[in-house]
C-alpha atoms as a PDB file:
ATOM      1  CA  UNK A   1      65.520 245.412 143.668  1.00  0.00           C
ATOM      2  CA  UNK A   2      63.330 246.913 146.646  1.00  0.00           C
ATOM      3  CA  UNK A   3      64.202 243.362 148.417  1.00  0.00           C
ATOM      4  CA  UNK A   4      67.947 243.842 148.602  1.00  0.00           C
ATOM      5  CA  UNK A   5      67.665 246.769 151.478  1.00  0.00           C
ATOM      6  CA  UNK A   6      65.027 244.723 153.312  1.00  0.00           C
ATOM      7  CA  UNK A   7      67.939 241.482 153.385  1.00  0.00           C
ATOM      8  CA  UNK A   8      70.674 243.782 153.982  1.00  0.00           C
ATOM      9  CA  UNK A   9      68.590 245.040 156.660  1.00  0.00           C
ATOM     10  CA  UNK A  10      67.468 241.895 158.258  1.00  0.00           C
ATOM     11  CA  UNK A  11      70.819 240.486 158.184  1.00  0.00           C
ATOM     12  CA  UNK A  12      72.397 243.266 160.045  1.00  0.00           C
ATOM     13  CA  UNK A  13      69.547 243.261 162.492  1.00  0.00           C
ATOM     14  CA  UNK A  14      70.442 239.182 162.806  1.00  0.00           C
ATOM     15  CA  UNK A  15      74.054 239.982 163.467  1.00  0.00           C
ATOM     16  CA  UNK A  16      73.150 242.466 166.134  1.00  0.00           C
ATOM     17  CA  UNK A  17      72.991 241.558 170.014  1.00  0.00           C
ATOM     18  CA  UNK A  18      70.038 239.970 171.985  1.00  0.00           C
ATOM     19  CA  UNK A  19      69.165 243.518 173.663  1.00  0.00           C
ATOM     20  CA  UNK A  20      69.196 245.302 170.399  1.00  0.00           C
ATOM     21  CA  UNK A  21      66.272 242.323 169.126  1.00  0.00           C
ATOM     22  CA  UNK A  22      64.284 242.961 172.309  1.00  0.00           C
ATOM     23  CA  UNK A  23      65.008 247.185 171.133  1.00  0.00           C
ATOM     24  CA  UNK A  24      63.748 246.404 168.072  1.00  0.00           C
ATOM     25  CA  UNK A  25      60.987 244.396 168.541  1.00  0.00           C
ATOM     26  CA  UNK A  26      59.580 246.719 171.588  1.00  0.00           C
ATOM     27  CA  UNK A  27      59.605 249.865 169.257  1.00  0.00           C
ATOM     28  CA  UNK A  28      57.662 247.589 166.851  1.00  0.00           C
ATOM     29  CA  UNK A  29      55.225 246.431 168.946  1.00  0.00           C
ATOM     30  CA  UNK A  30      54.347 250.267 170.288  1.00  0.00           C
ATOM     31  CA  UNK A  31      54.264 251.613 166.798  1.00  0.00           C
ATOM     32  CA  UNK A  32      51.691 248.728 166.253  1.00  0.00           C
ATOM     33  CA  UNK A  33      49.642 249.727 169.568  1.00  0.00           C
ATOM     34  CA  UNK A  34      49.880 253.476 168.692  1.00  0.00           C
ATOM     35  CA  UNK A  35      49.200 253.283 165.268  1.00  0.00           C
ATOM     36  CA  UNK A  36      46.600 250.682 165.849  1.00  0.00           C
ATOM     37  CA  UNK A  37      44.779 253.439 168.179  1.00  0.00           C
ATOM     38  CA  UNK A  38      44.275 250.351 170.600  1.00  0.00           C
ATOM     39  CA  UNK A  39      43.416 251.541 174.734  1.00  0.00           C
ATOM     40  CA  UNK A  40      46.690 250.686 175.916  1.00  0.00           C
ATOM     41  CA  UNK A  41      49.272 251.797 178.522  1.00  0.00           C
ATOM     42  CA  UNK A  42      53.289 251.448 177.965  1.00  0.00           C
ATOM     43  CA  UNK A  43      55.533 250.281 180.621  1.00  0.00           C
ATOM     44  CA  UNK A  44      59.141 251.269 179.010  1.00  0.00           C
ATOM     45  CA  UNK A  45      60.706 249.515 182.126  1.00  0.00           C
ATOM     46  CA  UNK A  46      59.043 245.929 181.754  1.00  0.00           C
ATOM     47  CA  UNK A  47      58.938 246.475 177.643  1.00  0.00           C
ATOM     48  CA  UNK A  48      55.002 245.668 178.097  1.00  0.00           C
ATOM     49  CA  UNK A  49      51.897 246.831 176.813  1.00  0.00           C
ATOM     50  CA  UNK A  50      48.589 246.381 178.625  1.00  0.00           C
ATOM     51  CA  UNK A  51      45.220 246.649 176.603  1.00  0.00           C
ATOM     52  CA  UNK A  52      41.451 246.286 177.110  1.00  0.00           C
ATOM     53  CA  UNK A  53      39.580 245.199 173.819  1.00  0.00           C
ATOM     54  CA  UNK A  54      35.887 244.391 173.774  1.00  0.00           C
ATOM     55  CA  UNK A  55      35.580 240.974 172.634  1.00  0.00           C
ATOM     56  CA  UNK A  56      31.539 240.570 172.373  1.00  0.00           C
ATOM     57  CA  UNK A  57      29.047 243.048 173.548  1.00  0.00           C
ATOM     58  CA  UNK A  58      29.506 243.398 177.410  1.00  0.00           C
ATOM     59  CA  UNK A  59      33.164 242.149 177.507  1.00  0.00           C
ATOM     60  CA  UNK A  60      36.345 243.364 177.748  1.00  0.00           C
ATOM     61  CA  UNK A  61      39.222 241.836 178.568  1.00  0.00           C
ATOM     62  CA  UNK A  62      42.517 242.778 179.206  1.00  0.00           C
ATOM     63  CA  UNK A  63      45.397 241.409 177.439  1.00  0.00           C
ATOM     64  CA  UNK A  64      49.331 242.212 177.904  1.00  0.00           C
ATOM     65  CA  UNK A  65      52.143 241.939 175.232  1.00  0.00           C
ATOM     66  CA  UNK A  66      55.875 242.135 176.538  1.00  0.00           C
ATOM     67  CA  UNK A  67      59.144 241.396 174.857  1.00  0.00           C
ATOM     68  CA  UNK A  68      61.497 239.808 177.551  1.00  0.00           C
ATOM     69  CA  UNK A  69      63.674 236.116 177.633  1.00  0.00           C
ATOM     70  CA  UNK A  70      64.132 236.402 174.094  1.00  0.00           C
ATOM     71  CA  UNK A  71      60.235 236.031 172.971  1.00  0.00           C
ATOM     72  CA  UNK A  72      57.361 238.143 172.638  1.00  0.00           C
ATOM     73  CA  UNK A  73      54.464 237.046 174.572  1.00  0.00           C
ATOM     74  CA  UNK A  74      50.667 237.041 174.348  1.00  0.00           C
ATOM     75  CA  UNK A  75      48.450 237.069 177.500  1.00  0.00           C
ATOM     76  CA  UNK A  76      44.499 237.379 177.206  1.00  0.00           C
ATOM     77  CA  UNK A  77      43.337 237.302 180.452  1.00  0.00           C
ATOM     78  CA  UNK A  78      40.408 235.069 180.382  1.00  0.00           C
ATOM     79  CA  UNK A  79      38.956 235.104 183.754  1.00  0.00           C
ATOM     80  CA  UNK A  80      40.120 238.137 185.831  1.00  0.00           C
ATOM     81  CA  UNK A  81      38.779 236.489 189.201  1.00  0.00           C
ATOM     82  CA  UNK A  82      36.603 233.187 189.853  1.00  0.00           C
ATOM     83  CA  UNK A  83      34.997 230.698 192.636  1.00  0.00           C
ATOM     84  CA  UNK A  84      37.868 228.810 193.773  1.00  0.00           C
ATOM     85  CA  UNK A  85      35.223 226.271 194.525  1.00  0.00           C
ATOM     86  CA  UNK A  86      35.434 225.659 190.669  1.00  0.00           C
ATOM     87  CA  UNK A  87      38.850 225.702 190.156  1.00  0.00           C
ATOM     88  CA  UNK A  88      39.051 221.282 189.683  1.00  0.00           C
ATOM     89  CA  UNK A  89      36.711 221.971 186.560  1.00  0.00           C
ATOM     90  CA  UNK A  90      38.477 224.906 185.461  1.00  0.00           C
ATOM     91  CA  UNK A  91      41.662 223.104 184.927  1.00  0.00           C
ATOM     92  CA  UNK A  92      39.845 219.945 183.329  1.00  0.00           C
ATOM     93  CA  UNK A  93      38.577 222.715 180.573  1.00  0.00           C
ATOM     94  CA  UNK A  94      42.181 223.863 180.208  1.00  0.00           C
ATOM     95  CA  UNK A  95      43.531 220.383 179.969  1.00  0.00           C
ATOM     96  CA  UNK A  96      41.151 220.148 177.319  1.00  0.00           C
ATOM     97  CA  UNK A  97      42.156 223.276 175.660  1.00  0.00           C
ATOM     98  CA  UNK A  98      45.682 222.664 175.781  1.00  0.00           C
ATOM     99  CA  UNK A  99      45.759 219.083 174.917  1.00  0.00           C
ATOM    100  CA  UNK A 100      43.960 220.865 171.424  1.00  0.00           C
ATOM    101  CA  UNK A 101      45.867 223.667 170.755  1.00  0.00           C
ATOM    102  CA  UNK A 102      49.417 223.474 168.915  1.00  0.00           C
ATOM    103  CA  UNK A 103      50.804 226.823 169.847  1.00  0.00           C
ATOM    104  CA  UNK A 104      50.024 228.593 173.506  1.00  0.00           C
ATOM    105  CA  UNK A 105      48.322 227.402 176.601  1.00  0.00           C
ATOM    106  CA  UNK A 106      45.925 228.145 178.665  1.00  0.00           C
ATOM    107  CA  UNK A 107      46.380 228.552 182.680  1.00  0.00           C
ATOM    108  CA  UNK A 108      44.717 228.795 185.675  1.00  0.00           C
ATOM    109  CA  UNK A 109      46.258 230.454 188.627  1.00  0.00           C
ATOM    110  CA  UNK A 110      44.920 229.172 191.575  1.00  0.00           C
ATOM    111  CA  UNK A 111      46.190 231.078 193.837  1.00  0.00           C
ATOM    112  CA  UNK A 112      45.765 234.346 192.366  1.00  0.00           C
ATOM    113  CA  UNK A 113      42.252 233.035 191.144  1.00  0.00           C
ATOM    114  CA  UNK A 114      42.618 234.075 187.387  1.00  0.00           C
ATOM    115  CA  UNK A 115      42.551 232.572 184.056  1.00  0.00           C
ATOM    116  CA  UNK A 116      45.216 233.270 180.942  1.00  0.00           C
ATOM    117  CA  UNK A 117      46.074 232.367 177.455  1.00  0.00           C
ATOM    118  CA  UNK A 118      49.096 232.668 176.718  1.00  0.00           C
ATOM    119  CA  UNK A 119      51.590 232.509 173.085  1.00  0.00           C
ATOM    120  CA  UNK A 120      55.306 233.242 172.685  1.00  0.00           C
ATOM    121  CA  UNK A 121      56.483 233.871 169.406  1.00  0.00           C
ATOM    122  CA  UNK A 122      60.815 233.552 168.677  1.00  0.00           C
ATOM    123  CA  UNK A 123      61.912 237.491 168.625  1.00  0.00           C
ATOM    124  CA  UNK A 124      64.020 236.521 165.849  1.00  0.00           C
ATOM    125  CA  UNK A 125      60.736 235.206 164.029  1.00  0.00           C
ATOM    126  CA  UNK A 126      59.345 238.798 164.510  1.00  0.00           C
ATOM    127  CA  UNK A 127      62.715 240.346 163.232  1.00  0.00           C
ATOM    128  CA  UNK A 128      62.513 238.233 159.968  1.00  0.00           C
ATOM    129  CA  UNK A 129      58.620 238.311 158.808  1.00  0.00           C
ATOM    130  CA  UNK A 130      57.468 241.906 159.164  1.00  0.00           C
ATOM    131  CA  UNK A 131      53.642 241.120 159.166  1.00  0.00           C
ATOM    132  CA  UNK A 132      54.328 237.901 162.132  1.00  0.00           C
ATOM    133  CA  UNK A 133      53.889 240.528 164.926  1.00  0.00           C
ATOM    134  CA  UNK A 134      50.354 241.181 163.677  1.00  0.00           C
ATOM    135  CA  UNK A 135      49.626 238.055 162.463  1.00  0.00           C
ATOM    136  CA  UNK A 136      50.032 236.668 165.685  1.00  0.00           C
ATOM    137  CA  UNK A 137      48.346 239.534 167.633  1.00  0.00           C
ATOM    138  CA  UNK A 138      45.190 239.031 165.704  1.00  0.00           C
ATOM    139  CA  UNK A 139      45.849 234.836 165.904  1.00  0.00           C
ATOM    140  CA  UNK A 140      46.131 235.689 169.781  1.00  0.00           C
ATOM    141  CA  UNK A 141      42.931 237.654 170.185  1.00  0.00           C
ATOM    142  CA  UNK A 142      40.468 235.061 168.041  1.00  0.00           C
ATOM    143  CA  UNK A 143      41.543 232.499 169.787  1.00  0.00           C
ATOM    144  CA  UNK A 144      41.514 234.608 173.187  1.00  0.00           C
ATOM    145  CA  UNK A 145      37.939 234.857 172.400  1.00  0.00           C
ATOM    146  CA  UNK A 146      37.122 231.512 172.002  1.00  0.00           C
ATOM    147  CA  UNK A 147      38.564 230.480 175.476  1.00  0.00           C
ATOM    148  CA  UNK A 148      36.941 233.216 177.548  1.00  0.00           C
ATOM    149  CA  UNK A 149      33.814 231.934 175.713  1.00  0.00           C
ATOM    150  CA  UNK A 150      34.213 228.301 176.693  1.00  0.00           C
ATOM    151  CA  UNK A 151      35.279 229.714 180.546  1.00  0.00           C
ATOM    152  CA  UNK A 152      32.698 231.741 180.478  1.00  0.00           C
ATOM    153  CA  UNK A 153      30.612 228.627 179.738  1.00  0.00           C
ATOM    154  CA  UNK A 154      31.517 226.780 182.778  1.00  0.00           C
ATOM    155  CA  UNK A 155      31.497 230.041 184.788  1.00  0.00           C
ATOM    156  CA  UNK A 156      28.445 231.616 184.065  1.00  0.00           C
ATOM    157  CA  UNK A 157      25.923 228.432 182.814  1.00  0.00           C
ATOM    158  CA  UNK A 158      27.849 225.306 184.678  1.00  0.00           C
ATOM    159  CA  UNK A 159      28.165 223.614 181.685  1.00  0.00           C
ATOM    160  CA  UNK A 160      30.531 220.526 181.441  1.00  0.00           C
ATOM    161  CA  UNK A 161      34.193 220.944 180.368  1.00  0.00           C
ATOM    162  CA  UNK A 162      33.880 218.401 177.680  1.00  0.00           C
ATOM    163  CA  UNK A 163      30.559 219.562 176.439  1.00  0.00           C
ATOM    164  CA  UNK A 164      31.818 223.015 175.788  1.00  0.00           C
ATOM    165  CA  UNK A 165      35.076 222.084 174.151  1.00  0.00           C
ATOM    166  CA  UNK A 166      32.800 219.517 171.990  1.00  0.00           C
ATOM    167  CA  UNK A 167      30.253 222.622 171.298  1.00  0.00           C
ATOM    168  CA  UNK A 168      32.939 224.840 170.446  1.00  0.00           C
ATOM    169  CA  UNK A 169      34.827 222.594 167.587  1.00  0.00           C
ATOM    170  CA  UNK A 170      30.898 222.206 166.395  1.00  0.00           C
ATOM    171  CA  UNK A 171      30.813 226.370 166.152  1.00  0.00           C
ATOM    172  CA  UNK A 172      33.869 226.001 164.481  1.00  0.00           C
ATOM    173  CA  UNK A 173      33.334 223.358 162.541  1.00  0.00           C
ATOM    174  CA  UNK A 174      37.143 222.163 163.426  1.00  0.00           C
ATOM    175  CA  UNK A 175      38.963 219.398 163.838  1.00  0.00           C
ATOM    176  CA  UNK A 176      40.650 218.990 167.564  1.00  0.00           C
ATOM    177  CA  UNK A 177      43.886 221.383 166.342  1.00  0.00           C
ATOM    178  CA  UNK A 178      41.770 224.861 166.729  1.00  0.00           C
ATOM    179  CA  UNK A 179      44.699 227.286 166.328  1.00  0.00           C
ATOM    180  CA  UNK A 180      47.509 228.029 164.231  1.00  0.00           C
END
């Protein structure tokens, strides 16, 4: 019987307006920040978080969650700044990447010299599962690790695009379809 007030629930929540989804969802996704006791900062007027985890011993990188266009989406930033001298083998590694992966992408900005990877998830989906928001969060950050890894690769030790993507299914032990 405890399920019939979760339905009843969810199916009001379903009949409600577009805004009152991206309502919903942005309370949910500060109660999970708060609660979480992540390092983050709140912008009520963009509905986005902003939050620095360590993701090995001398990194940290800052991602961003924000509910707008009917989605909540993802962004790891990967590379906060890099050579622009590099930026052809950057985007081989993220054609590699995203030719992989079967949810998210990876981009490079070259003009703004920077290097994201990014997931959207269906509000709606959020509204329905209760656990997708962290689910995905946690999805989102593993995998965020693994690309600032491979981009740090290139970066840092010069190493070829397709060696790194090959060296990273190996660490893995993966087939070519690396994320959920």
């Amino acid at each position: 019987m405890k399920l019939l007030p979760y339905y009843l629930e969810l199916f009001y929540n379903l009949c409600r307006d577009h805004k009152r989804f991206t309502d919903i969802i942005w309370e949910r996704l500060k109660k999970y920040h708060l609660d979480g006791k992540f390092n983050s900062g709140f912008y009520e007027v963009e509905k986005r978080v902003e939050s620095y985890f360590n993701v090995s011993e001398n990194v940290v990188l800052r991602f961003f969650y924000e509910v707008a266009e009917g989605k909540l989406k993802y962004r790891g930033r990967v590379l906060e700044t890099f050579d622009s001298e590099l930026t052809t083998e950057l985007f081989v590694l993220a054609t590699h990447f995203n030719n992989l992966l079967r949810k998210g992408k990876v981009i490079v900005d070259p003009e703004n010299l920077y290097v994201d990877y990014v997931l959207e998830t269906d509000l709606a989906m959020v509204i329905i599962y209760p656990g997708e928001l962290h689910r995905e969060t946690e999805n989102h950050f593993k995998f965020t690790k693994d690309v600032q890894w491979a981009f740090g690769q290139l970066v840092l030790e010069g190493e070829e695009p397709a060696i790194i993507i090959a060296d990273l299914l190996k660490k893995h032990g993966e087939s070519p379809s690396t994320n959920e």
